[in-house]
PDB file of N, CA and C in Angstrom:
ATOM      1  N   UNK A   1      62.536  19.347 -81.683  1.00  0.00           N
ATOM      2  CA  UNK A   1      62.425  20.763 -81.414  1.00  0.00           C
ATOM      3  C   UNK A   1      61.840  21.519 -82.605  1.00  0.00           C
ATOM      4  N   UNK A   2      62.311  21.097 -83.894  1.00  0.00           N
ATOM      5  CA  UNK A   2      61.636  21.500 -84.986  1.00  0.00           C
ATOM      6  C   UNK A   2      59.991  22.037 -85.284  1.00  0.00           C
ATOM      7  N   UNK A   3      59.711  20.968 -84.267  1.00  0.00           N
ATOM      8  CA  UNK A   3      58.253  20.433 -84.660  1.00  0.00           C
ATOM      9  C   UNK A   3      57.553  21.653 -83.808  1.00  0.00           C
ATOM     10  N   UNK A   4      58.204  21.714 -82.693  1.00  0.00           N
ATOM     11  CA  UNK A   4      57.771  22.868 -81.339  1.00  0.00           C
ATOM     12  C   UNK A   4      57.701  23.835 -82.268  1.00  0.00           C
ATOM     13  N   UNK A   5      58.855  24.612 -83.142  1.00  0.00           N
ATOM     14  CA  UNK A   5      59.527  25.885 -83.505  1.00  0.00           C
ATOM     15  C   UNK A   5      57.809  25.876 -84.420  1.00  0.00           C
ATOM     16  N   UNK A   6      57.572  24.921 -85.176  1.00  0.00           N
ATOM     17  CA  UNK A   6      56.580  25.106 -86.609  1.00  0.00           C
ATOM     18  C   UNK A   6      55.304  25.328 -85.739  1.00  0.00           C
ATOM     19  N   UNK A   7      54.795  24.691 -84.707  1.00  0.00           N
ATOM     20  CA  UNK A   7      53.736  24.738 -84.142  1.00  0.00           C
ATOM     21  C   UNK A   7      53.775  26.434 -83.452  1.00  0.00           C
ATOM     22  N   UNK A   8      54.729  26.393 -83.183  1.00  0.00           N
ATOM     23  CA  UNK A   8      54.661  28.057 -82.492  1.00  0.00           C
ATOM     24  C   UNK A   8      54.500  29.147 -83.330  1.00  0.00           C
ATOM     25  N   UNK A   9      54.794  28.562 -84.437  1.00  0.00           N
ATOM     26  CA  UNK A   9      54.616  29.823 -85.692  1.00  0.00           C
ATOM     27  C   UNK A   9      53.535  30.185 -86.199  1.00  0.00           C
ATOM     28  N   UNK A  10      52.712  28.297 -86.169  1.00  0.00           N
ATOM     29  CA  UNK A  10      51.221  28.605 -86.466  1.00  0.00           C
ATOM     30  C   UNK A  10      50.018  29.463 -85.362  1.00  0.00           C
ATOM     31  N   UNK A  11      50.777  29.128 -84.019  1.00  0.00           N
ATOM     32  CA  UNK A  11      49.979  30.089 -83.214  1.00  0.00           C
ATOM     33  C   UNK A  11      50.236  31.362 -83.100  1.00  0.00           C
ATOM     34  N   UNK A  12      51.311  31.542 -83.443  1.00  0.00           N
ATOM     35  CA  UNK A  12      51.655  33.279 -83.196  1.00  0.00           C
ATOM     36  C   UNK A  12      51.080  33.815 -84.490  1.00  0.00           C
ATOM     37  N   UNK A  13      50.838  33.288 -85.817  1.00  0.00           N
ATOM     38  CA  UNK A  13      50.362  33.954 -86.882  1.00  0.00           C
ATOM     39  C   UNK A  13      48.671  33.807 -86.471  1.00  0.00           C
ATOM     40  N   UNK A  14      48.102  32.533 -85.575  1.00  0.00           N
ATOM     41  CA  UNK A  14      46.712  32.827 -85.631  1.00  0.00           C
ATOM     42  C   UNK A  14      46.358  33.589 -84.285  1.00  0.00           C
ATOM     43  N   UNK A  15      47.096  34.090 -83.822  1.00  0.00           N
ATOM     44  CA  UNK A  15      46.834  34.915 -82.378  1.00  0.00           C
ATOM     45  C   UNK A  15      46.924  36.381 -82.650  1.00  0.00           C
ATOM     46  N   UNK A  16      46.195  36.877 -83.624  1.00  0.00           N
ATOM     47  CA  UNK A  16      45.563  37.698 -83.761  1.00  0.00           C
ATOM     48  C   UNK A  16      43.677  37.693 -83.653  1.00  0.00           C
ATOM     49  N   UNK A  17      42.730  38.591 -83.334  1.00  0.00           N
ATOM     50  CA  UNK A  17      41.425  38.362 -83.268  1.00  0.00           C
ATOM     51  C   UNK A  17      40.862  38.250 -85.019  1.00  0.00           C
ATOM     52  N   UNK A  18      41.414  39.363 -85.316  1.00  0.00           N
ATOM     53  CA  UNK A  18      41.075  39.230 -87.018  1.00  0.00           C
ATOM     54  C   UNK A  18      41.566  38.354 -88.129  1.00  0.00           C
ATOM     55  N   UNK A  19      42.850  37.582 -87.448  1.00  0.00           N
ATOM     56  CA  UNK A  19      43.140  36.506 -88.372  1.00  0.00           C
ATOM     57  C   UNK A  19      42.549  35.443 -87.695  1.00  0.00           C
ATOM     58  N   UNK A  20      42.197  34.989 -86.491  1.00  0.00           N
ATOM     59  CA  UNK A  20      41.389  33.937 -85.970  1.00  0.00           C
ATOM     60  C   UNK A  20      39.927  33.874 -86.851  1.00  0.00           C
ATOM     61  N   UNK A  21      39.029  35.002 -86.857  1.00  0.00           N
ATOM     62  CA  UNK A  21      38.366  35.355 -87.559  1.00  0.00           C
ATOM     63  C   UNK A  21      38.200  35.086 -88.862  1.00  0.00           C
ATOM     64  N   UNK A  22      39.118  35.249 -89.974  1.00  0.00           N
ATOM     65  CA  UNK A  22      39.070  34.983 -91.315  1.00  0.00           C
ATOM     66  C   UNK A  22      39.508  33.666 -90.885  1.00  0.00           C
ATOM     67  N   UNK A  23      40.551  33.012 -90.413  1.00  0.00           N
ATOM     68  CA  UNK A  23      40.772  31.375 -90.848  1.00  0.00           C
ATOM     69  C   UNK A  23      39.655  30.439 -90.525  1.00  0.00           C
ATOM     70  N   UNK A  24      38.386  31.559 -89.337  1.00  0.00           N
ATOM     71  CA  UNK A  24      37.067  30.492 -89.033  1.00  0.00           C
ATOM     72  C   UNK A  24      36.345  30.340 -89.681  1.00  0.00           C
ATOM     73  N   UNK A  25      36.133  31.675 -90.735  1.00  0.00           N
ATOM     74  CA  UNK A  25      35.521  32.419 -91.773  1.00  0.00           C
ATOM     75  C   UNK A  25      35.854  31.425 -92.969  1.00  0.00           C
ATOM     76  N   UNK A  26      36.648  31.068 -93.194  1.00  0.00           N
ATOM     77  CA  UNK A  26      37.387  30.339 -94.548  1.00  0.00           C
ATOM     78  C   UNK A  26      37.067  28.683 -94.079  1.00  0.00           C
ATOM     79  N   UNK A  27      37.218  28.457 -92.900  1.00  0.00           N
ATOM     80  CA  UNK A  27      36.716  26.424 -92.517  1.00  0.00           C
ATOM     81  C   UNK A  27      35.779  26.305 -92.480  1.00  0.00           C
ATOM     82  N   UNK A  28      34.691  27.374 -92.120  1.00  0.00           N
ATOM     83  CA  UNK A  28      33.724  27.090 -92.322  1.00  0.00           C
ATOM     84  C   UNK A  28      32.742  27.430 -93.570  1.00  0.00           C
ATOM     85  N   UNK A  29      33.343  27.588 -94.430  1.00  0.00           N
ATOM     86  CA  UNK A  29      32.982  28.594 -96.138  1.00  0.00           C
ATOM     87  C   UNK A  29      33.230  27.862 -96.661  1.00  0.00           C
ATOM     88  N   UNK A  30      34.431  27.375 -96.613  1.00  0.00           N
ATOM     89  CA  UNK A  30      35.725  26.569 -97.360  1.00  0.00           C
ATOM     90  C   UNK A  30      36.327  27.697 -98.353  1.00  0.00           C
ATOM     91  N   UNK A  31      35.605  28.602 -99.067  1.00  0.00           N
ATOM     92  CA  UNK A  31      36.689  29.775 -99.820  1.00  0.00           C
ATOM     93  C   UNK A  31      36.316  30.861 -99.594  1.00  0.00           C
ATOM     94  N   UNK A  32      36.501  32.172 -99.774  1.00  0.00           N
ATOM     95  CA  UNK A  32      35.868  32.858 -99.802  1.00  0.00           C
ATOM     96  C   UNK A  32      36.922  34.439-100.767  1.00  0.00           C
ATOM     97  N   UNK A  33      35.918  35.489-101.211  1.00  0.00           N
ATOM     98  CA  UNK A  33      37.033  36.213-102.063  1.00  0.00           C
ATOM     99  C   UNK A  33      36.720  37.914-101.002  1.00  0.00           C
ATOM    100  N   UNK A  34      38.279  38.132-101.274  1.00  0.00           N
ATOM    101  CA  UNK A  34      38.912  39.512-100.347  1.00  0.00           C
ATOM    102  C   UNK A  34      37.493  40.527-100.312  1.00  0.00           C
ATOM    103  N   UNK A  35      36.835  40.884-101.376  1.00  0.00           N
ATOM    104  CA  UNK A  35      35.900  41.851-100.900  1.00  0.00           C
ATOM    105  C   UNK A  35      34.853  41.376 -99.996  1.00  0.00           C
ATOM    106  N   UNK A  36      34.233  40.210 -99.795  1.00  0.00           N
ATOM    107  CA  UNK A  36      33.463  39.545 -99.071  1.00  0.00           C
ATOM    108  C   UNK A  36      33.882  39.479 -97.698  1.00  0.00           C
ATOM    109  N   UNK A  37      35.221  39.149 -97.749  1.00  0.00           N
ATOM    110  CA  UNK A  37      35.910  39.469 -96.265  1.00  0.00           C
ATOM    111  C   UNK A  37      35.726  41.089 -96.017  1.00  0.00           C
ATOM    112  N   UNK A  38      36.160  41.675 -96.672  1.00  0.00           N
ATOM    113  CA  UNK A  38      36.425  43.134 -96.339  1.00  0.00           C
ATOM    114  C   UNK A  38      34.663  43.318 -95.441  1.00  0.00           C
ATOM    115  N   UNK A  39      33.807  43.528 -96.361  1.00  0.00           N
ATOM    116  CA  UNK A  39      32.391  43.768 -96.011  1.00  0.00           C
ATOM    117  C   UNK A  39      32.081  42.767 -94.821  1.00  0.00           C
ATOM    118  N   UNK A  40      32.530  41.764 -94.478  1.00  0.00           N
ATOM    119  CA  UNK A  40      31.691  41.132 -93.251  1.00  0.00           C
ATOM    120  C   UNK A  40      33.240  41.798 -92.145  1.00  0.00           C
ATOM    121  N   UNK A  41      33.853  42.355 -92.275  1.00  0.00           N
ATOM    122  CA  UNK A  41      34.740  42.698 -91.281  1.00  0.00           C
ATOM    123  C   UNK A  41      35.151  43.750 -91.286  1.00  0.00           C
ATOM    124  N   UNK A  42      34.807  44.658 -92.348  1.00  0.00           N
ATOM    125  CA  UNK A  42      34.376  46.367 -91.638  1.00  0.00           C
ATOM    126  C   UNK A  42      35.698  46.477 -91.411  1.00  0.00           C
ATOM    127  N   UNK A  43      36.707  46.242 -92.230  1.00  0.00           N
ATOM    128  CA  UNK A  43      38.402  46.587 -92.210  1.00  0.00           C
ATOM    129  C   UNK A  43      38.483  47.781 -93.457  1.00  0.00           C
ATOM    130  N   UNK A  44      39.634  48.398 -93.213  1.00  0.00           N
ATOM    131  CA  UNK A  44      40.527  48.783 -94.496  1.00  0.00           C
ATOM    132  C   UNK A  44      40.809  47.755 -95.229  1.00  0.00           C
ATOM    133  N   UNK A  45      40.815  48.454 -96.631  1.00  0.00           N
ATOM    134  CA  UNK A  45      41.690  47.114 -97.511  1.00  0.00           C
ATOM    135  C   UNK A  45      43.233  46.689 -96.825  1.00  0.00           C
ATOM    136  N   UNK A  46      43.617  47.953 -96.661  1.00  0.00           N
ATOM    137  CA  UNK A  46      45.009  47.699 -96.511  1.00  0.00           C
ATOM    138  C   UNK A  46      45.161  46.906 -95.244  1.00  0.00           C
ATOM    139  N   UNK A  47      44.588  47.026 -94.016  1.00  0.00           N
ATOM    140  CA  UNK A  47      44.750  45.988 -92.781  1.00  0.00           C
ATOM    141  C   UNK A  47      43.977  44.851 -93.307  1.00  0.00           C
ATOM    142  N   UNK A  48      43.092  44.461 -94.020  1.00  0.00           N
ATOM    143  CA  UNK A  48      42.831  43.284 -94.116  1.00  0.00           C
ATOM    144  C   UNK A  48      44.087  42.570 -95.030  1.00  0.00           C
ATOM    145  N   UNK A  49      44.820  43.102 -96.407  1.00  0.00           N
ATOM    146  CA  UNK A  49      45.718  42.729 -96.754  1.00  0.00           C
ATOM    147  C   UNK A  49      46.830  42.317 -96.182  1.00  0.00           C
ATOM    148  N   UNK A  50      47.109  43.183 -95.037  1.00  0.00           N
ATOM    149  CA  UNK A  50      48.236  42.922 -94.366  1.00  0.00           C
ATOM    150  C   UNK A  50      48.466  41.965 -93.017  1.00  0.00           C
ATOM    151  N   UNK A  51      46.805  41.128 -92.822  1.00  0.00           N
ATOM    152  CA  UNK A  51      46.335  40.110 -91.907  1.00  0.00           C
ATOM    153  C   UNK A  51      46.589  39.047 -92.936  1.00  0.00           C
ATOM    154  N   UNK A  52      46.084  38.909 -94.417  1.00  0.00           N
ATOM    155  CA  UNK A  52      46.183  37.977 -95.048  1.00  0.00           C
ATOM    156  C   UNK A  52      47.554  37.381 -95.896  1.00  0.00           C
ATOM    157  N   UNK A  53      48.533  38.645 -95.657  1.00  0.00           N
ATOM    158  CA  UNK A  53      49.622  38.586 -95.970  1.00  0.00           C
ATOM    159  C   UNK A  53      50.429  37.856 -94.480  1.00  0.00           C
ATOM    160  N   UNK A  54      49.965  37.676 -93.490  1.00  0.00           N
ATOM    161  CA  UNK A  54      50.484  37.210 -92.409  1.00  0.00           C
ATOM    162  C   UNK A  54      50.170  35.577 -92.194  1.00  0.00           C
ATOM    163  N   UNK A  55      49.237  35.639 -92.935  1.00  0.00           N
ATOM    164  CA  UNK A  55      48.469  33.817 -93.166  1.00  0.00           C
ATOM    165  C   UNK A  55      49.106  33.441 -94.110  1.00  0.00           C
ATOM    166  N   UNK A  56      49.210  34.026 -94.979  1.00  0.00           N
ATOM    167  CA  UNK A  56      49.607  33.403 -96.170  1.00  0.00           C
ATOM    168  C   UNK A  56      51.409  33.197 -95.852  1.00  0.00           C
ATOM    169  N   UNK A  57      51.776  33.972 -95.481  1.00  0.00           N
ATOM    170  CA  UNK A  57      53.332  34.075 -95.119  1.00  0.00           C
ATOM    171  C   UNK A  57      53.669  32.192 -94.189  1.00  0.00           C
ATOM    172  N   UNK A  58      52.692  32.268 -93.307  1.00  0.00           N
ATOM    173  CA  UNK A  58      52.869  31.322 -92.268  1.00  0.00           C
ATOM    174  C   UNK A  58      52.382  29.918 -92.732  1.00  0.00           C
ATOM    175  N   UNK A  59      51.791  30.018 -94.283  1.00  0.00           N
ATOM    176  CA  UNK A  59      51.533  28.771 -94.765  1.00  0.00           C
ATOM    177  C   UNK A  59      50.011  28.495 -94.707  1.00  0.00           C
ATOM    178  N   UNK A  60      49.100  29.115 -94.077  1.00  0.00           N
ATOM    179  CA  UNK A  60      47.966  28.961 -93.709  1.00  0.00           C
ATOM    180  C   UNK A  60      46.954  29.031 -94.321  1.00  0.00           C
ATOM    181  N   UNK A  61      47.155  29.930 -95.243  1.00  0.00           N
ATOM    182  CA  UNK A  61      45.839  30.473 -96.505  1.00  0.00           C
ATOM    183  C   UNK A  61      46.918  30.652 -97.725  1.00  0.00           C
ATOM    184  N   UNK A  62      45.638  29.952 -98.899  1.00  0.00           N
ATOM    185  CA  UNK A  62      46.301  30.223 -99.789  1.00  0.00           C
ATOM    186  C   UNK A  62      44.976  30.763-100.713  1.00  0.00           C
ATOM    187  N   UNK A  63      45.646  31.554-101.786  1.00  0.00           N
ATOM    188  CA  UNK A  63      44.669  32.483-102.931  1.00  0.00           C
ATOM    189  C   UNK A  63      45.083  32.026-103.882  1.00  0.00           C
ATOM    190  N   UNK A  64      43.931  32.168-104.990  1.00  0.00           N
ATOM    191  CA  UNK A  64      43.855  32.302-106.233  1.00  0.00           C
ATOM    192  C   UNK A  64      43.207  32.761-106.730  1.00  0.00           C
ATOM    193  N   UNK A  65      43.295  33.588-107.915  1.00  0.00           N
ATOM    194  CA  UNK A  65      42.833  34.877-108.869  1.00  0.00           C
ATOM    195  C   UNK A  65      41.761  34.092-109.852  1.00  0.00           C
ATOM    196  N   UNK A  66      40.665  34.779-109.854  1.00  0.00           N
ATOM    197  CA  UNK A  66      39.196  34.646-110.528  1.00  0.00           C
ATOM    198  C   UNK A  66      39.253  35.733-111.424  1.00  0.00           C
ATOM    199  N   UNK A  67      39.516  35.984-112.267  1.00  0.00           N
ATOM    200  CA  UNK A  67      39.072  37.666-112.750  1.00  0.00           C
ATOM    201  C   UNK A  67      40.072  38.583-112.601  1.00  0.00           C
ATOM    202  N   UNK A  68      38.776  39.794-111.874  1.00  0.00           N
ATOM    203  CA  UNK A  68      39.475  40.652-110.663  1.00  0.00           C
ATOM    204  C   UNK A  68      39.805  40.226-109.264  1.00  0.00           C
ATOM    205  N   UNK A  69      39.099  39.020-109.156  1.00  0.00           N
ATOM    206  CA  UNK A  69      38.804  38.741-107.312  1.00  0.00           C
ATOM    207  C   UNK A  69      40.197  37.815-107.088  1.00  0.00           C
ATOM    208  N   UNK A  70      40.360  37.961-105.584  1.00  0.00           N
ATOM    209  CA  UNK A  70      41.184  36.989-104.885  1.00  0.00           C
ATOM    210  C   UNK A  70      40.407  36.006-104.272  1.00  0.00           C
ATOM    211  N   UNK A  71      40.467  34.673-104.558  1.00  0.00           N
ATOM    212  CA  UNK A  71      39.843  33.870-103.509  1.00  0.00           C
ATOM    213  C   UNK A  71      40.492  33.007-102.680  1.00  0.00           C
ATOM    214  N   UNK A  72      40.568  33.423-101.320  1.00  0.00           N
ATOM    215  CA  UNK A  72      41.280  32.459-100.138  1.00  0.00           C
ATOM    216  C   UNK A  72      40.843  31.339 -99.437  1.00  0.00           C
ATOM    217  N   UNK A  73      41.654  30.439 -99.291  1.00  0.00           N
ATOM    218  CA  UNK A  73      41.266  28.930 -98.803  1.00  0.00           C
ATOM    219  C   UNK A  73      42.439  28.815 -97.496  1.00  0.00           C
ATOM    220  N   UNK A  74      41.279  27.537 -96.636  1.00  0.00           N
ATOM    221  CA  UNK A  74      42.231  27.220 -96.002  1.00  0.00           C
ATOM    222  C   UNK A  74      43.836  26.391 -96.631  1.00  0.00           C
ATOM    223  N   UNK A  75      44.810  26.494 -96.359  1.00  0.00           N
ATOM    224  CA  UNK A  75      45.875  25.724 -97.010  1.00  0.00           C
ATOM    225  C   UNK A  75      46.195  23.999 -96.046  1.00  0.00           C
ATOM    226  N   UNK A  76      46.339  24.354 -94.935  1.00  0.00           N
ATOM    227  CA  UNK A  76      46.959  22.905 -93.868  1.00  0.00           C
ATOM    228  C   UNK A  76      45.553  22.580 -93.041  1.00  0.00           C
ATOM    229  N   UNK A  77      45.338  21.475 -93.276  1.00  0.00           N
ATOM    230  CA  UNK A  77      44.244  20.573 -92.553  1.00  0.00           C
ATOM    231  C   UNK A  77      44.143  20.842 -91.077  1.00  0.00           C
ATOM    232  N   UNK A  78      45.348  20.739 -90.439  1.00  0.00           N
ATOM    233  CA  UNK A  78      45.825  21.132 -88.839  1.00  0.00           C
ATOM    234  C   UNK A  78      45.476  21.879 -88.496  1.00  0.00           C
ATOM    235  N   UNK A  79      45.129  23.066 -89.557  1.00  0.00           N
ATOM    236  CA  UNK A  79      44.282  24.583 -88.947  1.00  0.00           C
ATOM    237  C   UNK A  79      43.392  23.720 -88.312  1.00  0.00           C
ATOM    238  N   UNK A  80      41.910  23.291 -89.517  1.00  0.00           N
ATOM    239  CA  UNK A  80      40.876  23.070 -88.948  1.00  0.00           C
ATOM    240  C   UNK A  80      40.871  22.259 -87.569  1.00  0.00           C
ATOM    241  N   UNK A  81      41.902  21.273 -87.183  1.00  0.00           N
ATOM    242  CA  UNK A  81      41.579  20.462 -86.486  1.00  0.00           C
ATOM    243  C   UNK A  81      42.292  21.501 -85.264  1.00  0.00           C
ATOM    244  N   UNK A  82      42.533  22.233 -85.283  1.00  0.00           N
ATOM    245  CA  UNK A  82      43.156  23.523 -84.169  1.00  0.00           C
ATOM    246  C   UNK A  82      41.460  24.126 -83.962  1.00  0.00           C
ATOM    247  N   UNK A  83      41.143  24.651 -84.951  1.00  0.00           N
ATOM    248  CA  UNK A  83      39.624  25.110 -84.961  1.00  0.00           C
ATOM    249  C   UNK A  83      38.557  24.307 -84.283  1.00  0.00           C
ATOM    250  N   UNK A  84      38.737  23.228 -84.491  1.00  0.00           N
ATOM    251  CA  UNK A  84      37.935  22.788 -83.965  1.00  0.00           C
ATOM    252  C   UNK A  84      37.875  22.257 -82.644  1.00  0.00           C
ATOM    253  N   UNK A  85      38.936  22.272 -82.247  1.00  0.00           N
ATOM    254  CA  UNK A  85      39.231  22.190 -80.572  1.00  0.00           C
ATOM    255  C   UNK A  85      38.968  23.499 -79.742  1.00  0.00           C
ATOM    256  N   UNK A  86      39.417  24.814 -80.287  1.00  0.00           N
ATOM    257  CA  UNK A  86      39.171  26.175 -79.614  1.00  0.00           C
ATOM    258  C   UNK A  86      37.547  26.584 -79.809  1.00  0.00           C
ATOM    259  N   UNK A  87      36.755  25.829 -80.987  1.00  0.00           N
ATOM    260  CA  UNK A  87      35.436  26.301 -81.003  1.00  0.00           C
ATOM    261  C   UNK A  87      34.386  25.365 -81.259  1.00  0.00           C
TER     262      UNK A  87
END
């Protein structure tokens, strides 16, 4: 049942359009940094933060600091192979 509970978590965090979006954005990039997202997705900072704070929460993306920049990666392999079945 465990396994059900974890799989359901990963879909309810990627069943959003704009987090589907950045995690396709990121498998197929492989990294990419927050202002680059912002500009190809015409968000607020603050809703894009608070999409990537929902990935990152669920295990999905992970960042690391360049500088000033954030740069996000995919984190679990299983994304892609989820990705690549829906597209």
């Amino acid at each position: 049942m465990e396994q059900y509970q974890t799989n359901a978590e990963l879909l309810k965090a990627l069943g959003h359009p704009v987090r589907l979006c950045i995690v396709k954005g990121l498998a197929d990039k492989g990294s990419c940094k927050v202002s680059d997202m912002q500009q190809c997705l015409e968000l607020q900072q603050s809703t894009l933060s608070m999409h990537l704070q929902k990935l990152r929460a669920a295990g999905i993306i992970e960042g690391s600091r360049r500088g000033l920049e954030v740069f996000y990666r995919l984190k679990q392999e299983k994304v892609k192979e989820l990705l690549d079945v829906l597209f």
